[in-house]
Protein backbone atom coordinates (compact mmCIF):
# COMPACT_ATOMS: atom_id res chain seq x y z
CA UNK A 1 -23.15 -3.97 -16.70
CA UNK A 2 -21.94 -3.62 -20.10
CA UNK A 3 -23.74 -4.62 -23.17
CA UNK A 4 -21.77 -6.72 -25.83
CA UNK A 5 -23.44 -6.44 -29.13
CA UNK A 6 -22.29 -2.17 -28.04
CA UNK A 7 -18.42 -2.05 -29.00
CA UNK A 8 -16.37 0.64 -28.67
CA UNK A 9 -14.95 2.01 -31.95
CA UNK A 10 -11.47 2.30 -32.19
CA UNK A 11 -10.22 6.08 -33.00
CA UNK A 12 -12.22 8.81 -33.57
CA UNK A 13 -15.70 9.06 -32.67
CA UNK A 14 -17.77 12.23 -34.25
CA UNK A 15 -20.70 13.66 -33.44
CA UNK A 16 -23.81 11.87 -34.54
CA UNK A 17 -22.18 8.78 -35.57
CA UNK A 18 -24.29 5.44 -34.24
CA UNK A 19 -21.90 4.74 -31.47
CA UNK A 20 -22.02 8.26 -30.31
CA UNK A 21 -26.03 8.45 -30.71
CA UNK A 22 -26.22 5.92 -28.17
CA UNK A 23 -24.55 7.97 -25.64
CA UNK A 24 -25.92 10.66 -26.50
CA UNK A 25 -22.80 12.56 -28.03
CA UNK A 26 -25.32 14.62 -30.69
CA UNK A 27 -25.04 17.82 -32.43
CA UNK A 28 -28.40 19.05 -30.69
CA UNK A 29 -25.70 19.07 -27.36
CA UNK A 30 -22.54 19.26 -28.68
CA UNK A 31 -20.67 22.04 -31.16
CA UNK A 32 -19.47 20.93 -34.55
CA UNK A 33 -15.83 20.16 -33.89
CA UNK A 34 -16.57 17.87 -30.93
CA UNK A 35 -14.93 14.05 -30.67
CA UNK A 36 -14.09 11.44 -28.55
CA UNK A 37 -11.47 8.81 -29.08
CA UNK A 38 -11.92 5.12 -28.81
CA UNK A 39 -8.98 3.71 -26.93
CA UNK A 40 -8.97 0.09 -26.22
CA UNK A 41 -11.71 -0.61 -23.57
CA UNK A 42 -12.13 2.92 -22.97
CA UNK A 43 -13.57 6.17 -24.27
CA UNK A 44 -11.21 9.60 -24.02
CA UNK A 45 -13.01 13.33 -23.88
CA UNK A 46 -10.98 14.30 -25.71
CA UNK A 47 -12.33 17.81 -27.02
CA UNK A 48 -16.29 18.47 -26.37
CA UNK A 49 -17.94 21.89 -26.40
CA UNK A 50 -21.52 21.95 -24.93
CA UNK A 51 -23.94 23.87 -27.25
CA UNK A 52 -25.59 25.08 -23.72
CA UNK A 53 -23.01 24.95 -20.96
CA UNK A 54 -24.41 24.39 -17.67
CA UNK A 55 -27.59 22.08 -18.90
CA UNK A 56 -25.80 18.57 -18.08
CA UNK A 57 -24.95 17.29 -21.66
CA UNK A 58 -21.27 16.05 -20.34
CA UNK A 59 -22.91 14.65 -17.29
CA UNK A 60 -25.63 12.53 -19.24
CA UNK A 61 -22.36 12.00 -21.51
CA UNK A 62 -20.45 10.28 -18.84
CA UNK A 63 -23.46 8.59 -16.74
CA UNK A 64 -24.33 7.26 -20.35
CA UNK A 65 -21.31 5.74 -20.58
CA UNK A 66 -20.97 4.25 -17.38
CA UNK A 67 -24.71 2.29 -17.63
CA UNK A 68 -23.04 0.61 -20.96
CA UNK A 69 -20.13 -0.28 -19.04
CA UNK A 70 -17.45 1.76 -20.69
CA UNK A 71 -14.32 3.27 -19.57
CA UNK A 72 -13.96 6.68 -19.22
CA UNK A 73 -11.06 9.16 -19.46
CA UNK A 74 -10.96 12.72 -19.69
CA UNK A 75 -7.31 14.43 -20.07
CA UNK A 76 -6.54 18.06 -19.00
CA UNK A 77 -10.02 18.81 -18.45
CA UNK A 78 -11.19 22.49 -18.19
CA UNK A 79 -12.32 24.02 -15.35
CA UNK A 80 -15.81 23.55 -15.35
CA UNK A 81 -15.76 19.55 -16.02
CA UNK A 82 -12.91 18.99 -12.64
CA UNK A 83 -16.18 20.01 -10.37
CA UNK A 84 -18.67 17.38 -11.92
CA UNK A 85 -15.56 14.79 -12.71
CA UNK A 86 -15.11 15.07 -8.68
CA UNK A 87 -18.50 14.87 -7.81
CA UNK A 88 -18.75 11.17 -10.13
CA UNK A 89 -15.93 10.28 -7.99
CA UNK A 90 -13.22 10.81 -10.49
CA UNK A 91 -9.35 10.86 -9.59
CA UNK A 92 -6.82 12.89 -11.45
CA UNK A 93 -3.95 10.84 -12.51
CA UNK A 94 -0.98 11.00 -14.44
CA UNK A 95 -0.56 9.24 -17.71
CA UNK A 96 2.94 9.20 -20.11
CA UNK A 97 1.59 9.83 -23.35
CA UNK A 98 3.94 8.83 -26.30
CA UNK A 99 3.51 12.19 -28.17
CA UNK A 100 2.74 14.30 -25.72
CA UNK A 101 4.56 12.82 -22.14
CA UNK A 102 3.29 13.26 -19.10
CA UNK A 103 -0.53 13.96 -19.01
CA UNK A 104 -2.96 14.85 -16.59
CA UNK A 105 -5.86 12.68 -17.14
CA UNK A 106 -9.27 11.46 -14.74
CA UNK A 107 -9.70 8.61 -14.28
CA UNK A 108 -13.06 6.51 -12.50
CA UNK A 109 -12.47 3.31 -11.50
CA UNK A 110 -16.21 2.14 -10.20
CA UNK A 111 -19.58 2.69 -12.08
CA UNK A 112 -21.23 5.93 -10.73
């Protein structure tokens, strides 16, 4: 399902901004510093820090996303996020990045 008046916005995506309050990327779960990236037809974690690890923010972060329809991708995540990326079925894949080369990025392919 996807909705289409909802569009991703292209580059960075901050905290609080009215895409990001309607997946719930806010500063009451999310330090300052936080952003996403808006990346074609997909989304990119790029760099989030939970205000309360271990509460669910990225969880509700990526579930939100997938009931809109979106595309997610998280590169090099850290430790904690592998665990909950595997348990929404995410794969680990390898992406050549222009800047950076080869990347380590997860990847879902069906709604969770």
């Amino acid at each position: 399902m996807s909705y289409p008046d909802l569009n991703i916005p292209q580059g960075l995506i901050e905290l609080d901004s009215d895409f990001a309050k309607q997946i719930g990327f806010t500063t009451d779960l999310f330090n300052e510093g936080s952003y996403l990236w808006g990346e074609t037809d997909r989304i990119i974690i790029s760099m989030i820090s939970s205000k309360v690890p271990g509460t669910g923010a990225f969880r509700s972060l990526l579930k939100a996303c997938d009931y809109l329809g979106f595309k997610v991708a998280v590169p090099s995540p850290l430790a904690g996020m592998n665990a909950i990326l595997k348990h929404y079925g995410f794969e680990e894949t390898i992406e050549q990045s222009e800047h950076f080369g080869p990347v380590d990025v997860w990847i879902k392919k069906e709604s969770i």
